[in-house]
PDB file of N, CA and C in Angstrom:
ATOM      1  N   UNK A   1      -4.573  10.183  10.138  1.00  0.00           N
ATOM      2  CA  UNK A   1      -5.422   9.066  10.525  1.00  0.00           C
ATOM      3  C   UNK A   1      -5.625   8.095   9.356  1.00  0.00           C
ATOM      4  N   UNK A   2      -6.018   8.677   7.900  1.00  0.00           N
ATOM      5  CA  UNK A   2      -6.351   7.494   6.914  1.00  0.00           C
ATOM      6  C   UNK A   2      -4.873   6.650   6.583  1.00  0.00           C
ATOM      7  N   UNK A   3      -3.738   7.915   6.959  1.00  0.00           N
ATOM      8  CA  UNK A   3      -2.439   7.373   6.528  1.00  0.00           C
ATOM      9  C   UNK A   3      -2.460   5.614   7.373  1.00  0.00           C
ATOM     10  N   UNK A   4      -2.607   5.839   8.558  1.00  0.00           N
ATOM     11  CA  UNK A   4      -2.919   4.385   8.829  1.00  0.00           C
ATOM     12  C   UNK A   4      -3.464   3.362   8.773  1.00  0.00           C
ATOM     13  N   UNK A   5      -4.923   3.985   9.007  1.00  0.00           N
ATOM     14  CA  UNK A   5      -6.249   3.298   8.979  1.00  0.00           C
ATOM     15  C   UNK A   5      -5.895   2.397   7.725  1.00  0.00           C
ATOM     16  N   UNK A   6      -6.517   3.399   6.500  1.00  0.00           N
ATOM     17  CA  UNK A   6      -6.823   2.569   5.250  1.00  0.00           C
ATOM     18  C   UNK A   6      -5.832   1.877   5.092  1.00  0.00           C
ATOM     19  N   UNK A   7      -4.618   2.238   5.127  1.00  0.00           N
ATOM     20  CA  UNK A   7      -3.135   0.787   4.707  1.00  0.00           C
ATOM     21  C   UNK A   7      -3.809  -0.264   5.535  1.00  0.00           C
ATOM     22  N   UNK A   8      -3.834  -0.100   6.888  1.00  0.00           N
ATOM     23  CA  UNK A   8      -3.893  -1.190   7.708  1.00  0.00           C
ATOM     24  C   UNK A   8      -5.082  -2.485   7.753  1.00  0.00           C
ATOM     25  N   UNK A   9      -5.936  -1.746   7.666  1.00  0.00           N
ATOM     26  CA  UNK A   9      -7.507  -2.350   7.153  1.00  0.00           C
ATOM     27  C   UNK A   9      -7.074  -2.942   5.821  1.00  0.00           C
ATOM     28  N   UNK A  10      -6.824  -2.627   4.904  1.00  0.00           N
ATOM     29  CA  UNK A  10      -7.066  -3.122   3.286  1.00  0.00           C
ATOM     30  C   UNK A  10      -5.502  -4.035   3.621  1.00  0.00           C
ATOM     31  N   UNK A  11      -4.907  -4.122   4.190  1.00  0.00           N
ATOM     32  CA  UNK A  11      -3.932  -5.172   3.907  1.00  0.00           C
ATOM     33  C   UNK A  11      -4.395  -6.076   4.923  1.00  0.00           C
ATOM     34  N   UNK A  12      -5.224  -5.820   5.978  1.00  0.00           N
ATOM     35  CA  UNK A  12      -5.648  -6.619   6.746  1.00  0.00           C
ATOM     36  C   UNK A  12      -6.975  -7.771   5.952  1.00  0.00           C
ATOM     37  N   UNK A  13      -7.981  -6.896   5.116  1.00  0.00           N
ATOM     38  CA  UNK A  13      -8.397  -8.003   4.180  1.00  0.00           C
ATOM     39  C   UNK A  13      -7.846  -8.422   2.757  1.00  0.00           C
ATOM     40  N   UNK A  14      -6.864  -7.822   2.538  1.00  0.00           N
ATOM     41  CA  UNK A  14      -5.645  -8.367   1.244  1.00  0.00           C
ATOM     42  C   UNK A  14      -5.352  -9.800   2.093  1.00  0.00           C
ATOM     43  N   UNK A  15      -5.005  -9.858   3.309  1.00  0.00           N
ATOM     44  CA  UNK A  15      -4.392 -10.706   4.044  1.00  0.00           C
ATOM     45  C   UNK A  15      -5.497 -12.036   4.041  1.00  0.00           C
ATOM     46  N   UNK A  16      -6.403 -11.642   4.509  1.00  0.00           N
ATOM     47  CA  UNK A  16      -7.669 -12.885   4.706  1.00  0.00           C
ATOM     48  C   UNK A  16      -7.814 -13.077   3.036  1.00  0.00           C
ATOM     49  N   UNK A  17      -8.060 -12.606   2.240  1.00  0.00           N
ATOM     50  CA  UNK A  17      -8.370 -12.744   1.128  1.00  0.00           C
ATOM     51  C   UNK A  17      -7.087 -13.851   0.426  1.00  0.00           C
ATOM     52  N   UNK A  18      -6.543 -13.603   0.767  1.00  0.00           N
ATOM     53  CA  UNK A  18      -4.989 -14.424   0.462  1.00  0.00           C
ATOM     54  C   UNK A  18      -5.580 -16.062   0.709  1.00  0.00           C
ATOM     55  N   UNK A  19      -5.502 -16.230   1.847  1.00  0.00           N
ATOM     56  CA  UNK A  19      -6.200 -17.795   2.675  1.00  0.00           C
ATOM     57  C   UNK A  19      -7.453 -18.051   1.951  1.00  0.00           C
ATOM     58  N   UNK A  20      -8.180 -17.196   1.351  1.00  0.00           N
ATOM     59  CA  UNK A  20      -9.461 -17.529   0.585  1.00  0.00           C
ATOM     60  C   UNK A  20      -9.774 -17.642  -0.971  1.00  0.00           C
ATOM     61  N   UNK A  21      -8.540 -16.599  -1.875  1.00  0.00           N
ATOM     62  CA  UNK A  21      -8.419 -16.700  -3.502  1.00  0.00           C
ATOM     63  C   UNK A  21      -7.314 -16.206  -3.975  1.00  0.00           C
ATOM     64  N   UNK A  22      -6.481 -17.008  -5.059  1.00  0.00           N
ATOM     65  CA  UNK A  22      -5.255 -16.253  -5.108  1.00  0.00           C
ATOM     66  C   UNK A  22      -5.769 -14.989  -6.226  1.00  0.00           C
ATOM     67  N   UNK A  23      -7.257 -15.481  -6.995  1.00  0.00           N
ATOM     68  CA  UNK A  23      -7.648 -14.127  -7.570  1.00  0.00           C
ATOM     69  C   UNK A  23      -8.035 -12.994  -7.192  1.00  0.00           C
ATOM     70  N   UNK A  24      -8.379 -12.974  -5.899  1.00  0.00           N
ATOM     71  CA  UNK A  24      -8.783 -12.228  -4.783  1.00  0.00           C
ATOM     72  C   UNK A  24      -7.844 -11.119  -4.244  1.00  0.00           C
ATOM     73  N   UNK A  25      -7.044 -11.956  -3.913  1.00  0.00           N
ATOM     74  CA  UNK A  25      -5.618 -11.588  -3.400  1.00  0.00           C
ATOM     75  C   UNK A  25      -5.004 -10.634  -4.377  1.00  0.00           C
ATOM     76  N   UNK A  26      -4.517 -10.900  -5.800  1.00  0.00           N
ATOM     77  CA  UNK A  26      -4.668 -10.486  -6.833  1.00  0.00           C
ATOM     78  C   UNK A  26      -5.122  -9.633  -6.862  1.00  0.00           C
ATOM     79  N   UNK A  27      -5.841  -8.748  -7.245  1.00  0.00           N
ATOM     80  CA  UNK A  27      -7.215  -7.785  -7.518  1.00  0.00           C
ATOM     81  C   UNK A  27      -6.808  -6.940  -6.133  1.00  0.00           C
ATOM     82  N   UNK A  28      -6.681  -7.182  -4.858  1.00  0.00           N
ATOM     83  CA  UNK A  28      -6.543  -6.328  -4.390  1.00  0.00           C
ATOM     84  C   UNK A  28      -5.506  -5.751  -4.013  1.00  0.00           C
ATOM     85  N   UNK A  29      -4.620  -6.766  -4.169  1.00  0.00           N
ATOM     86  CA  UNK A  29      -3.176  -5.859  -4.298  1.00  0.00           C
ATOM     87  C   UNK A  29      -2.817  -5.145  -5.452  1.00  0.00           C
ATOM     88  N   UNK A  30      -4.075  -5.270  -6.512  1.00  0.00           N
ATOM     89  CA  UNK A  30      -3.505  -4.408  -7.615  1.00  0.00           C
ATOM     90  C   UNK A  30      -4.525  -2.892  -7.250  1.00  0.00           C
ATOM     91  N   UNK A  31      -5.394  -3.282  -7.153  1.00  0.00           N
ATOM     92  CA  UNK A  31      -6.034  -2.090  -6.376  1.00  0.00           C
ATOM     93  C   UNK A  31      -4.960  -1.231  -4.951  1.00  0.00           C
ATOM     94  N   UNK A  32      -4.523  -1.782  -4.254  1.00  0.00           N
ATOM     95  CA  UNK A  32      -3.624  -0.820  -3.509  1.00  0.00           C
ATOM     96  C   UNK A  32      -2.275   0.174  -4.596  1.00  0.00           C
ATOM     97  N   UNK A  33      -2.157   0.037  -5.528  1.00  0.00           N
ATOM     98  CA  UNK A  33      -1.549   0.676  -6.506  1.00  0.00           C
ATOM     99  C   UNK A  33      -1.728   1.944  -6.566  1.00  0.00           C
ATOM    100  N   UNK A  34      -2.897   2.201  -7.244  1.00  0.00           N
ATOM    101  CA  UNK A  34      -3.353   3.580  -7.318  1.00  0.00           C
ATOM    102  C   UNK A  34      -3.831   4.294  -6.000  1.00  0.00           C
ATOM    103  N   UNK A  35      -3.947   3.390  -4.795  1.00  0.00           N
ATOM    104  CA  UNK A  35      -4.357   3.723  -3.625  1.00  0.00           C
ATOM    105  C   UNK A  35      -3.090   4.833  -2.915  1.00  0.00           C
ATOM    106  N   UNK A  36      -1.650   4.105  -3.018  1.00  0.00           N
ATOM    107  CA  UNK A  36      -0.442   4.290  -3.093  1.00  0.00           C
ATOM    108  C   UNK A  36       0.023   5.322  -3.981  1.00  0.00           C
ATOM    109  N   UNK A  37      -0.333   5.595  -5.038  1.00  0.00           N
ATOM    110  CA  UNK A  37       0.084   7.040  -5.493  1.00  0.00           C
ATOM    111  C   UNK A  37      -1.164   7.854  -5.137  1.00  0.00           C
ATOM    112  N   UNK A  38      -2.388   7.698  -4.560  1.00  0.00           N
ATOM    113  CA  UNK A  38      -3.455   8.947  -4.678  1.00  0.00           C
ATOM    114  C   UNK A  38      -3.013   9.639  -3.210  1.00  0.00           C
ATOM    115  N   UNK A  39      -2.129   8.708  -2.286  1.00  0.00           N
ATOM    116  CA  UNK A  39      -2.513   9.164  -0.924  1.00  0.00           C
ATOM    117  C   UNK A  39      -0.844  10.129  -0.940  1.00  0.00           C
ATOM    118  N   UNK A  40      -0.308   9.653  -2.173  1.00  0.00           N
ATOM    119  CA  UNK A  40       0.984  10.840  -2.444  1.00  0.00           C
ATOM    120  C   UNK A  40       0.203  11.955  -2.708  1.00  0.00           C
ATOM    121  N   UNK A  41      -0.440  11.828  -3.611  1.00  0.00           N
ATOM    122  CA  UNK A  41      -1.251  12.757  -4.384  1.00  0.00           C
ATOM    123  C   UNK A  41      -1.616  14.346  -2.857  1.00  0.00           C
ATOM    124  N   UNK A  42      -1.869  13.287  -2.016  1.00  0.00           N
ATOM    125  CA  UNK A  42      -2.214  14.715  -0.832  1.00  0.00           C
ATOM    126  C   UNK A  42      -1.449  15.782  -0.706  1.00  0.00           C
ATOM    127  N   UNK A  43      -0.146  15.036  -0.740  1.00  0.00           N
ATOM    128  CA  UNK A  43       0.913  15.783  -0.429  1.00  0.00           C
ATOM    129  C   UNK A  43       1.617  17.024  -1.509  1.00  0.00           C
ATOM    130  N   UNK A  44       2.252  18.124  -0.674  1.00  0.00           N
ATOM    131  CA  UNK A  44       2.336  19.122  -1.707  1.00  0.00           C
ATOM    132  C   UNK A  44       3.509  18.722  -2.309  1.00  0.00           C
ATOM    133  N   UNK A  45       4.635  17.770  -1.875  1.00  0.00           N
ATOM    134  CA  UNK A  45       5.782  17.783  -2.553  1.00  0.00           C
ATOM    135  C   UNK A  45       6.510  16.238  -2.349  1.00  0.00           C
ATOM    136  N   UNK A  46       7.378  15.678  -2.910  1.00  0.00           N
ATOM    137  CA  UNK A  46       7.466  14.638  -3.648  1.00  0.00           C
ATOM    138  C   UNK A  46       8.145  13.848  -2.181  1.00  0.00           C
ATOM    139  N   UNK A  47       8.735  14.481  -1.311  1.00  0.00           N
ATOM    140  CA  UNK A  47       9.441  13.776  -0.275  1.00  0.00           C
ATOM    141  C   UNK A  47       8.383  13.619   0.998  1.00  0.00           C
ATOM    142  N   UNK A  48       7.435  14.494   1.180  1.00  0.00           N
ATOM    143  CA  UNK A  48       6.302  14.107   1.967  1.00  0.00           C
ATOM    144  C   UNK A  48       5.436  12.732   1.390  1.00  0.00           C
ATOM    145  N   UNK A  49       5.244  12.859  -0.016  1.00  0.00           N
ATOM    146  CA  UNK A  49       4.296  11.660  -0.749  1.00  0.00           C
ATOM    147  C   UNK A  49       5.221  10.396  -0.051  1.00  0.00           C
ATOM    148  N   UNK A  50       7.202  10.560   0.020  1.00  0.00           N
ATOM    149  CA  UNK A  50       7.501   8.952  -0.147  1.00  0.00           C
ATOM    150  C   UNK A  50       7.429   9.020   1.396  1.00  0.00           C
ATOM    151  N   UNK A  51       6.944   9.714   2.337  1.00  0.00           N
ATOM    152  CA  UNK A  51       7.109   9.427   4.018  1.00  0.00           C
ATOM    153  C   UNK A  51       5.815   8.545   3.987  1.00  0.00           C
ATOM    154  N   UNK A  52       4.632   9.190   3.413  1.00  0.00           N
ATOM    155  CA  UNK A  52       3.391   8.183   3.415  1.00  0.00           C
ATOM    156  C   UNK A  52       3.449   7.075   2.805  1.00  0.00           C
ATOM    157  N   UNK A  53       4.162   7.606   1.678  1.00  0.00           N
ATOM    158  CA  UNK A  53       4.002   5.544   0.850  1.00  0.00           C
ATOM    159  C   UNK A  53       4.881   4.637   1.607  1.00  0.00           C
ATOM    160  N   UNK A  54       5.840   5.351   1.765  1.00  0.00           N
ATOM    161  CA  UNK A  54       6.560   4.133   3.452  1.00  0.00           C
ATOM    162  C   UNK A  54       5.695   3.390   4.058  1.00  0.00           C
ATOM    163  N   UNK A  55       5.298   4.476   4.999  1.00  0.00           N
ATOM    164  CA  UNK A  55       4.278   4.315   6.053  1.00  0.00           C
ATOM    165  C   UNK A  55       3.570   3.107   5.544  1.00  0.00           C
ATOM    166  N   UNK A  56       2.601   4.149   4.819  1.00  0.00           N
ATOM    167  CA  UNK A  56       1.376   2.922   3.785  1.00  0.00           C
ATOM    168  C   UNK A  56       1.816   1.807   3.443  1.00  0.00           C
ATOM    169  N   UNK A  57       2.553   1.289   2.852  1.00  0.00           N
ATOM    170  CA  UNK A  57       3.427  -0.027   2.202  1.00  0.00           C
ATOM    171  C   UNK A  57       3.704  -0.382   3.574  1.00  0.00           C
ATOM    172  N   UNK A  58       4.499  -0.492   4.803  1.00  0.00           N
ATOM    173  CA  UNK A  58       4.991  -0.973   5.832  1.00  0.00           C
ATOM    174  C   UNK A  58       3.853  -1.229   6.034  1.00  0.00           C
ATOM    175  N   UNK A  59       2.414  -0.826   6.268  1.00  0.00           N
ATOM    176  CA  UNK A  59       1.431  -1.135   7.394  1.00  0.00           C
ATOM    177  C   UNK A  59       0.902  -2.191   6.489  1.00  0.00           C
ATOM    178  N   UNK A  60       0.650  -1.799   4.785  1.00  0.00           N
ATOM    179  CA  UNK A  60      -0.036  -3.083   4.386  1.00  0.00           C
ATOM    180  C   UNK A  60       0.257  -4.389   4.214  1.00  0.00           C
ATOM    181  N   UNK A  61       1.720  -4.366   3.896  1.00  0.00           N
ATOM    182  CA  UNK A  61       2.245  -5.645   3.353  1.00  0.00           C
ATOM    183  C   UNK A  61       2.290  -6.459   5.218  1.00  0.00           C
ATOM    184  N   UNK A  62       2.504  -5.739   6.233  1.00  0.00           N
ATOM    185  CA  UNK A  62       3.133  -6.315   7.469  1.00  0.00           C
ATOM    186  C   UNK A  62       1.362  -6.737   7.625  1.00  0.00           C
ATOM    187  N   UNK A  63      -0.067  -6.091   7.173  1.00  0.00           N
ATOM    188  CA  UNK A  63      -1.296  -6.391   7.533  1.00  0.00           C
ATOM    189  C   UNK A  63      -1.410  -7.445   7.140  1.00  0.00           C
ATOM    190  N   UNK A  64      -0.931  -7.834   5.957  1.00  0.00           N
ATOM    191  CA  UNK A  64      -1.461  -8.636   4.707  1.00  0.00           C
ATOM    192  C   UNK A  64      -0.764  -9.844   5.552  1.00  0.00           C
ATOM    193  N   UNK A  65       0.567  -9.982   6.574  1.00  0.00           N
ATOM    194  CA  UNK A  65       0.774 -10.933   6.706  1.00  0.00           C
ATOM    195  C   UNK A  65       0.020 -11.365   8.216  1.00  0.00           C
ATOM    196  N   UNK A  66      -0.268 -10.392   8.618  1.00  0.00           N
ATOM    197  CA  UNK A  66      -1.693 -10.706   9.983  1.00  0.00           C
ATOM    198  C   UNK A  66      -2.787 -11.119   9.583  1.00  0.00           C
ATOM    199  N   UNK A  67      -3.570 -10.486   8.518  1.00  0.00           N
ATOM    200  CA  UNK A  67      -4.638 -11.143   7.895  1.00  0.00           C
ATOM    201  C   UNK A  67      -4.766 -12.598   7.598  1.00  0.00           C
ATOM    202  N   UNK A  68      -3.535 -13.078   7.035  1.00  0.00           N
ATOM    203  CA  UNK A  68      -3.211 -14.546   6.638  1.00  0.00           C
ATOM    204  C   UNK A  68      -2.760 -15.237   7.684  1.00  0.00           C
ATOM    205  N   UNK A  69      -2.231 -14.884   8.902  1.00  0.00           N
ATOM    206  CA  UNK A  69      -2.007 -15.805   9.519  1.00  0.00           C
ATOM    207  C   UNK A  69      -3.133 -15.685  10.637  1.00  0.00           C
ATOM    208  N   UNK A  70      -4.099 -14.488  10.512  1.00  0.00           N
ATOM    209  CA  UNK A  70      -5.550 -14.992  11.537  1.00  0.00           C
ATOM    210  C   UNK A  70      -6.389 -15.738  10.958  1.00  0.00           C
ATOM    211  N   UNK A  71      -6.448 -15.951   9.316  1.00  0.00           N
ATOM    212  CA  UNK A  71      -7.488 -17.217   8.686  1.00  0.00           C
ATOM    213  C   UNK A  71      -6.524 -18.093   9.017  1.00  0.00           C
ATOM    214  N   UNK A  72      -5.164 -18.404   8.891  1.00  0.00           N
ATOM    215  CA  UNK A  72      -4.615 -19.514   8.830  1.00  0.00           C
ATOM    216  C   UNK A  72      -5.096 -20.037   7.155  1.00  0.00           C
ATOM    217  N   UNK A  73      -4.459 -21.442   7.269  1.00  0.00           N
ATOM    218  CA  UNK A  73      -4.341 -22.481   5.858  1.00  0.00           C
ATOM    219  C   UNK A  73      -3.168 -21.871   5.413  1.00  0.00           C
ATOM    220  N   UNK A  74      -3.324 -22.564   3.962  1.00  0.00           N
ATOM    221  CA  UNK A  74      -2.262 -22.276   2.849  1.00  0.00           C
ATOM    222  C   UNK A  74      -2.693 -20.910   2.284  1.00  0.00           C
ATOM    223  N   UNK A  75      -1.596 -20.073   2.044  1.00  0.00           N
ATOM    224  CA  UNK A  75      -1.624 -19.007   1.007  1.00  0.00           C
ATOM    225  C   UNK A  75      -1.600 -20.036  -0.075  1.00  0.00           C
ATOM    226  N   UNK A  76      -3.208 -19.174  -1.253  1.00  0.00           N
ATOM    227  CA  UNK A  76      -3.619 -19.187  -2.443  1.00  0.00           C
ATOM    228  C   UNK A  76      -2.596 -18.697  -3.186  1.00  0.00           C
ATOM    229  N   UNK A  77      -1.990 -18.070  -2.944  1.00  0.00           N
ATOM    230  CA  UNK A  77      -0.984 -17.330  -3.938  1.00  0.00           C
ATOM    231  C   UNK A  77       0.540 -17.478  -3.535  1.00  0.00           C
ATOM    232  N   UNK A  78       1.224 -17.231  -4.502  1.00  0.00           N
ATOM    233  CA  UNK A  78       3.055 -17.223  -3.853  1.00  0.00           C
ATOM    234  C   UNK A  78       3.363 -16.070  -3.044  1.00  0.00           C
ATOM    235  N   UNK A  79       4.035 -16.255  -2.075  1.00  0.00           N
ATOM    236  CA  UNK A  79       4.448 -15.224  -1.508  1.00  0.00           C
ATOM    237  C   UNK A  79       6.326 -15.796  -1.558  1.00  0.00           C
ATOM    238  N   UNK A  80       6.790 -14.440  -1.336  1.00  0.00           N
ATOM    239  CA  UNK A  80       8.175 -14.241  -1.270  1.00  0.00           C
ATOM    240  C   UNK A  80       8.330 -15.185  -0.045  1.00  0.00           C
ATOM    241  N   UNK A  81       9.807 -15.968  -0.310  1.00  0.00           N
ATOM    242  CA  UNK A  81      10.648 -16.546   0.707  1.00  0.00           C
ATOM    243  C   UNK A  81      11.935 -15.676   1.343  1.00  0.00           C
ATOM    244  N   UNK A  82      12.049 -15.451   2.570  1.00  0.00           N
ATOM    245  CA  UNK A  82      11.090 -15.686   3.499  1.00  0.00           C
ATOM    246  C   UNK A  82       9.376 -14.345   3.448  1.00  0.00           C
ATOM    247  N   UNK A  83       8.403 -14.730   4.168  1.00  0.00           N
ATOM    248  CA  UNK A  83       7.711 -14.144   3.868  1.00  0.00           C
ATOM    249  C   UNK A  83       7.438 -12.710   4.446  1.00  0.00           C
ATOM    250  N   UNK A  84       8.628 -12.013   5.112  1.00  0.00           N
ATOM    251  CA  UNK A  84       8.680 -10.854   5.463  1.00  0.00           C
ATOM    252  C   UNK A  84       9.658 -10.291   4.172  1.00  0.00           C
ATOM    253  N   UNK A  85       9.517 -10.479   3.440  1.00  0.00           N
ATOM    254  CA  UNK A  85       9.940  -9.937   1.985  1.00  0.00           C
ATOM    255  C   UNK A  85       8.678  -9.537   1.328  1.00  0.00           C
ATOM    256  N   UNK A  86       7.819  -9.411   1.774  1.00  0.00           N
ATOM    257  CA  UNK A  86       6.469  -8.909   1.032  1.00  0.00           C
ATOM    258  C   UNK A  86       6.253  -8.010   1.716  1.00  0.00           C
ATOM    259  N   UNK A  87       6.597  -7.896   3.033  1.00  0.00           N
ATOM    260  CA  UNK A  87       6.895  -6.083   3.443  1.00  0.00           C
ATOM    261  C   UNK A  87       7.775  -5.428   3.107  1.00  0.00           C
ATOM    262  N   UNK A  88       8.639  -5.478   2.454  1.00  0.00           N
ATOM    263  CA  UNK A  88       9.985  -4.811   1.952  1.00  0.00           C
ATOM    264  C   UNK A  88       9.465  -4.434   1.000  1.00  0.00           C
ATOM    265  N   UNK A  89       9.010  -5.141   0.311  1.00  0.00           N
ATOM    266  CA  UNK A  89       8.495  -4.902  -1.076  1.00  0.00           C
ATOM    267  C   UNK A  89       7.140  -3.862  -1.220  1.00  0.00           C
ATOM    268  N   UNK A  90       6.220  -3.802  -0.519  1.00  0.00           N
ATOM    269  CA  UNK A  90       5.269  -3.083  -0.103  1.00  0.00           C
ATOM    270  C   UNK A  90       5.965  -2.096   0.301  1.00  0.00           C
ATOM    271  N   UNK A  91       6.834  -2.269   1.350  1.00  0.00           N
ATOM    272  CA  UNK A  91       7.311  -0.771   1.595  1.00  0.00           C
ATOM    273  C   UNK A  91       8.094   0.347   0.822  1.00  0.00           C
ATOM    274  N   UNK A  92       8.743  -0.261  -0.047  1.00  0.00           N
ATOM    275  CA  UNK A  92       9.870  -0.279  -1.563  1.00  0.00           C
ATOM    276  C   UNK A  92       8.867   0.714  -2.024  1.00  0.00           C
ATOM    277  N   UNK A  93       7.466  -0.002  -2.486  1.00  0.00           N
ATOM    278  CA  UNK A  93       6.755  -0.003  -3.942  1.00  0.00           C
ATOM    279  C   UNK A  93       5.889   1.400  -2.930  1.00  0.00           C
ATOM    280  N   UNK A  94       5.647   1.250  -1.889  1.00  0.00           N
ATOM    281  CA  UNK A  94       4.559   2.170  -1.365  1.00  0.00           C
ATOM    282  C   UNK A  94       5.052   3.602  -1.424  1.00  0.00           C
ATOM    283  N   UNK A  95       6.761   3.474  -1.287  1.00  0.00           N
ATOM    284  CA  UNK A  95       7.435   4.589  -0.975  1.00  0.00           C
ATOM    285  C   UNK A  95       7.900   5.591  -2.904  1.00  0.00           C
ATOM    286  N   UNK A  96       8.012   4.147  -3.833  1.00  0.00           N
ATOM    287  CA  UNK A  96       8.116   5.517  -4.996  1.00  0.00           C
ATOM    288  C   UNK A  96       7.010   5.683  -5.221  1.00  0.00           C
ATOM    289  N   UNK A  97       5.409   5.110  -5.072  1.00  0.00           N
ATOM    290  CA  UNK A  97       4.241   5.351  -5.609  1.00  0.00           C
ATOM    291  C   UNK A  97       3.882   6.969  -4.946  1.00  0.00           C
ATOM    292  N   UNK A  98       4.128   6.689  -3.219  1.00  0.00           N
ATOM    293  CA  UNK A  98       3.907   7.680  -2.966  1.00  0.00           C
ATOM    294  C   UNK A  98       4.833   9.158  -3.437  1.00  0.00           C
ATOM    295  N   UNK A  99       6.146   8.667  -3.443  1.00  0.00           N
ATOM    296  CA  UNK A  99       6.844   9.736  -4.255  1.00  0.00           C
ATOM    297  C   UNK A  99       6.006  10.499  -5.845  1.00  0.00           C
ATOM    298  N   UNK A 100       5.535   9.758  -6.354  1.00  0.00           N
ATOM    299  CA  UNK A 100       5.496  10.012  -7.617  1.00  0.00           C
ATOM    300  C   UNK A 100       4.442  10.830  -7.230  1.00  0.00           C
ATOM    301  N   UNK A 101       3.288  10.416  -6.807  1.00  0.00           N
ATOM    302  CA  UNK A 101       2.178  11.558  -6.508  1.00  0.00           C
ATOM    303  C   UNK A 101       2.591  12.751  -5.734  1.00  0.00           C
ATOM    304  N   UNK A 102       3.286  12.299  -5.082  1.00  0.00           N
ATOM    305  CA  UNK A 102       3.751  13.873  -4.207  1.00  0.00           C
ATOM    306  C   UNK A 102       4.288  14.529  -5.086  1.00  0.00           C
ATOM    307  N   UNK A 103       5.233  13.981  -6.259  1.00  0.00           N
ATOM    308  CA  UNK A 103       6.060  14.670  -6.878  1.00  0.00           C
ATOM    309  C   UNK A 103       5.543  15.635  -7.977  1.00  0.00           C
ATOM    310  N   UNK A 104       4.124  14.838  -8.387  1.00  0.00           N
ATOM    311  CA  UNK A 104       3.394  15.253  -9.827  1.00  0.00           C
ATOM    312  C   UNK A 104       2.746  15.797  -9.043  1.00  0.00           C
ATOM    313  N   UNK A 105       1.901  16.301  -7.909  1.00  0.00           N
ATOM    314  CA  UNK A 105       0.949  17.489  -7.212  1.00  0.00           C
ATOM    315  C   UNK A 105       2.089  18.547  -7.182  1.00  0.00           C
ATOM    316  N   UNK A 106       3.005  18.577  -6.839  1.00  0.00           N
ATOM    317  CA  UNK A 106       3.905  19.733  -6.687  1.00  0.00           C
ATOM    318  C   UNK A 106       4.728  19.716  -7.944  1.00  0.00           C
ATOM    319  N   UNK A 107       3.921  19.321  -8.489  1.00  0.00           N
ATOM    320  CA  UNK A 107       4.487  20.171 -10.040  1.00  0.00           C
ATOM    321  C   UNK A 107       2.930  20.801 -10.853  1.00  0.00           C
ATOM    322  N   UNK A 108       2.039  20.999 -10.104  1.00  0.00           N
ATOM    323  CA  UNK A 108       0.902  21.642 -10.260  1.00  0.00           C
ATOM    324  C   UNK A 108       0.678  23.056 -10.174  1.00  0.00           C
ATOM    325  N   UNK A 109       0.223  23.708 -11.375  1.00  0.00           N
ATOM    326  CA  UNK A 109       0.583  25.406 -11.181  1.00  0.00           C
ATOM    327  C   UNK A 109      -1.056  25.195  -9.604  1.00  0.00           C
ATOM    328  N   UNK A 110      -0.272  26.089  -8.981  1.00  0.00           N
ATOM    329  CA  UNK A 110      -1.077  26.635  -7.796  1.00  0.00           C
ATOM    330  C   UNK A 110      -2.695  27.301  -8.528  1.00  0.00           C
ATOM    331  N   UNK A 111      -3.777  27.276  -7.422  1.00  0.00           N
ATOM    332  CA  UNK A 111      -5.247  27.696  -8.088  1.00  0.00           C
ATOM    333  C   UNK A 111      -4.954  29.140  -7.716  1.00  0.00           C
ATOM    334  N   UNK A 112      -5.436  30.091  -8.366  1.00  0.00           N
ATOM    335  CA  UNK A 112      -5.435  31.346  -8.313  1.00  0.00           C
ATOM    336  C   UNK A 112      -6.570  31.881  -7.611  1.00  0.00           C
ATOM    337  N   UNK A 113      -5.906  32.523  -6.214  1.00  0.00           N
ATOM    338  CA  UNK A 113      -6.781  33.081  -5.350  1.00  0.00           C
ATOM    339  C   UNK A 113      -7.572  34.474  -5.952  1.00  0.00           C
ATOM    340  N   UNK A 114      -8.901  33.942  -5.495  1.00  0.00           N
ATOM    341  CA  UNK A 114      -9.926  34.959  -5.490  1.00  0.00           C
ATOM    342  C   UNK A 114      -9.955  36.401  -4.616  1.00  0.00           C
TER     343      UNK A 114
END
C-alpha cells in the first residue's frame, strides 16, 4: 500500500509545487532521494528493493507530471524535453536507489533469536 500511496501523493505535490517554486520543487525532489533508498531499505534483498524503486520512481515522476498539469501555468523549473523524460528518469533513479537499500539490508548480519 505505501509502495503506492506515498510515491503517488508526494509526486502529486512535487507536481503542484513545480507551478508554484522552482525552490520548492527543488527541495522536494531532493527529499524523494532518501525516500527511494529507505523504501529499498524494507526489502530483504537487493532485487526486491529495485521492483519498488521502479514502482516508486514510475508513480512519482508520472505524479509530478499530473500535479503540474492540474495547477496548470509555467513550470518554475526545467524539465526534460520531451517532458515524459522525467519519468524515465524517476524511474531509472527510483530503481538503483531502491536497489541499493535492498542490497545494503541484505547484507545485514540477521538479529539473533531469543
Amino acid at each position: 500500500m505505501t509502495g503506492v500511496v506515498v510515491p503517488s501523493i508526494f509526486g502529486l505535490v512535487t507536481g503542484v509545487m513545480l507551478g508554484v517554486s522552482a525552490g520548492g520543487y527543488l527541495l522536494l525532489s531532493l527529499l524523494a532521494i532518501p525516500g527511494g533508498f529507505l523504501a529499498g531499505f524494507e526489502h530483504r534483498a537487493g532485487e526486491e528493493g529495485l521492483v519498488r524503486g521502479l514502482t516508486g520512481g514510475l508513480l512519482f515522476g508520472t505524479f509530478i507530471l499530473f500535479g503540474h498539469a492540474f495547477i496548470g501555468g509555467d513550470a518554475k523549473a526545467d524539465l526534460p524535453k520531451p517532458e515524459v523524460l522525467l519519468v524515465i528518469i524517476t524511474t531509472l533513479a527510483g530503481g538503483l536507489l531502491g536497489l541499493l537499500g535492498g542490497w545494503l539490508r541484505g547484507r545485514r548480519p540477521a538479529a539473533p533469536q531469543a
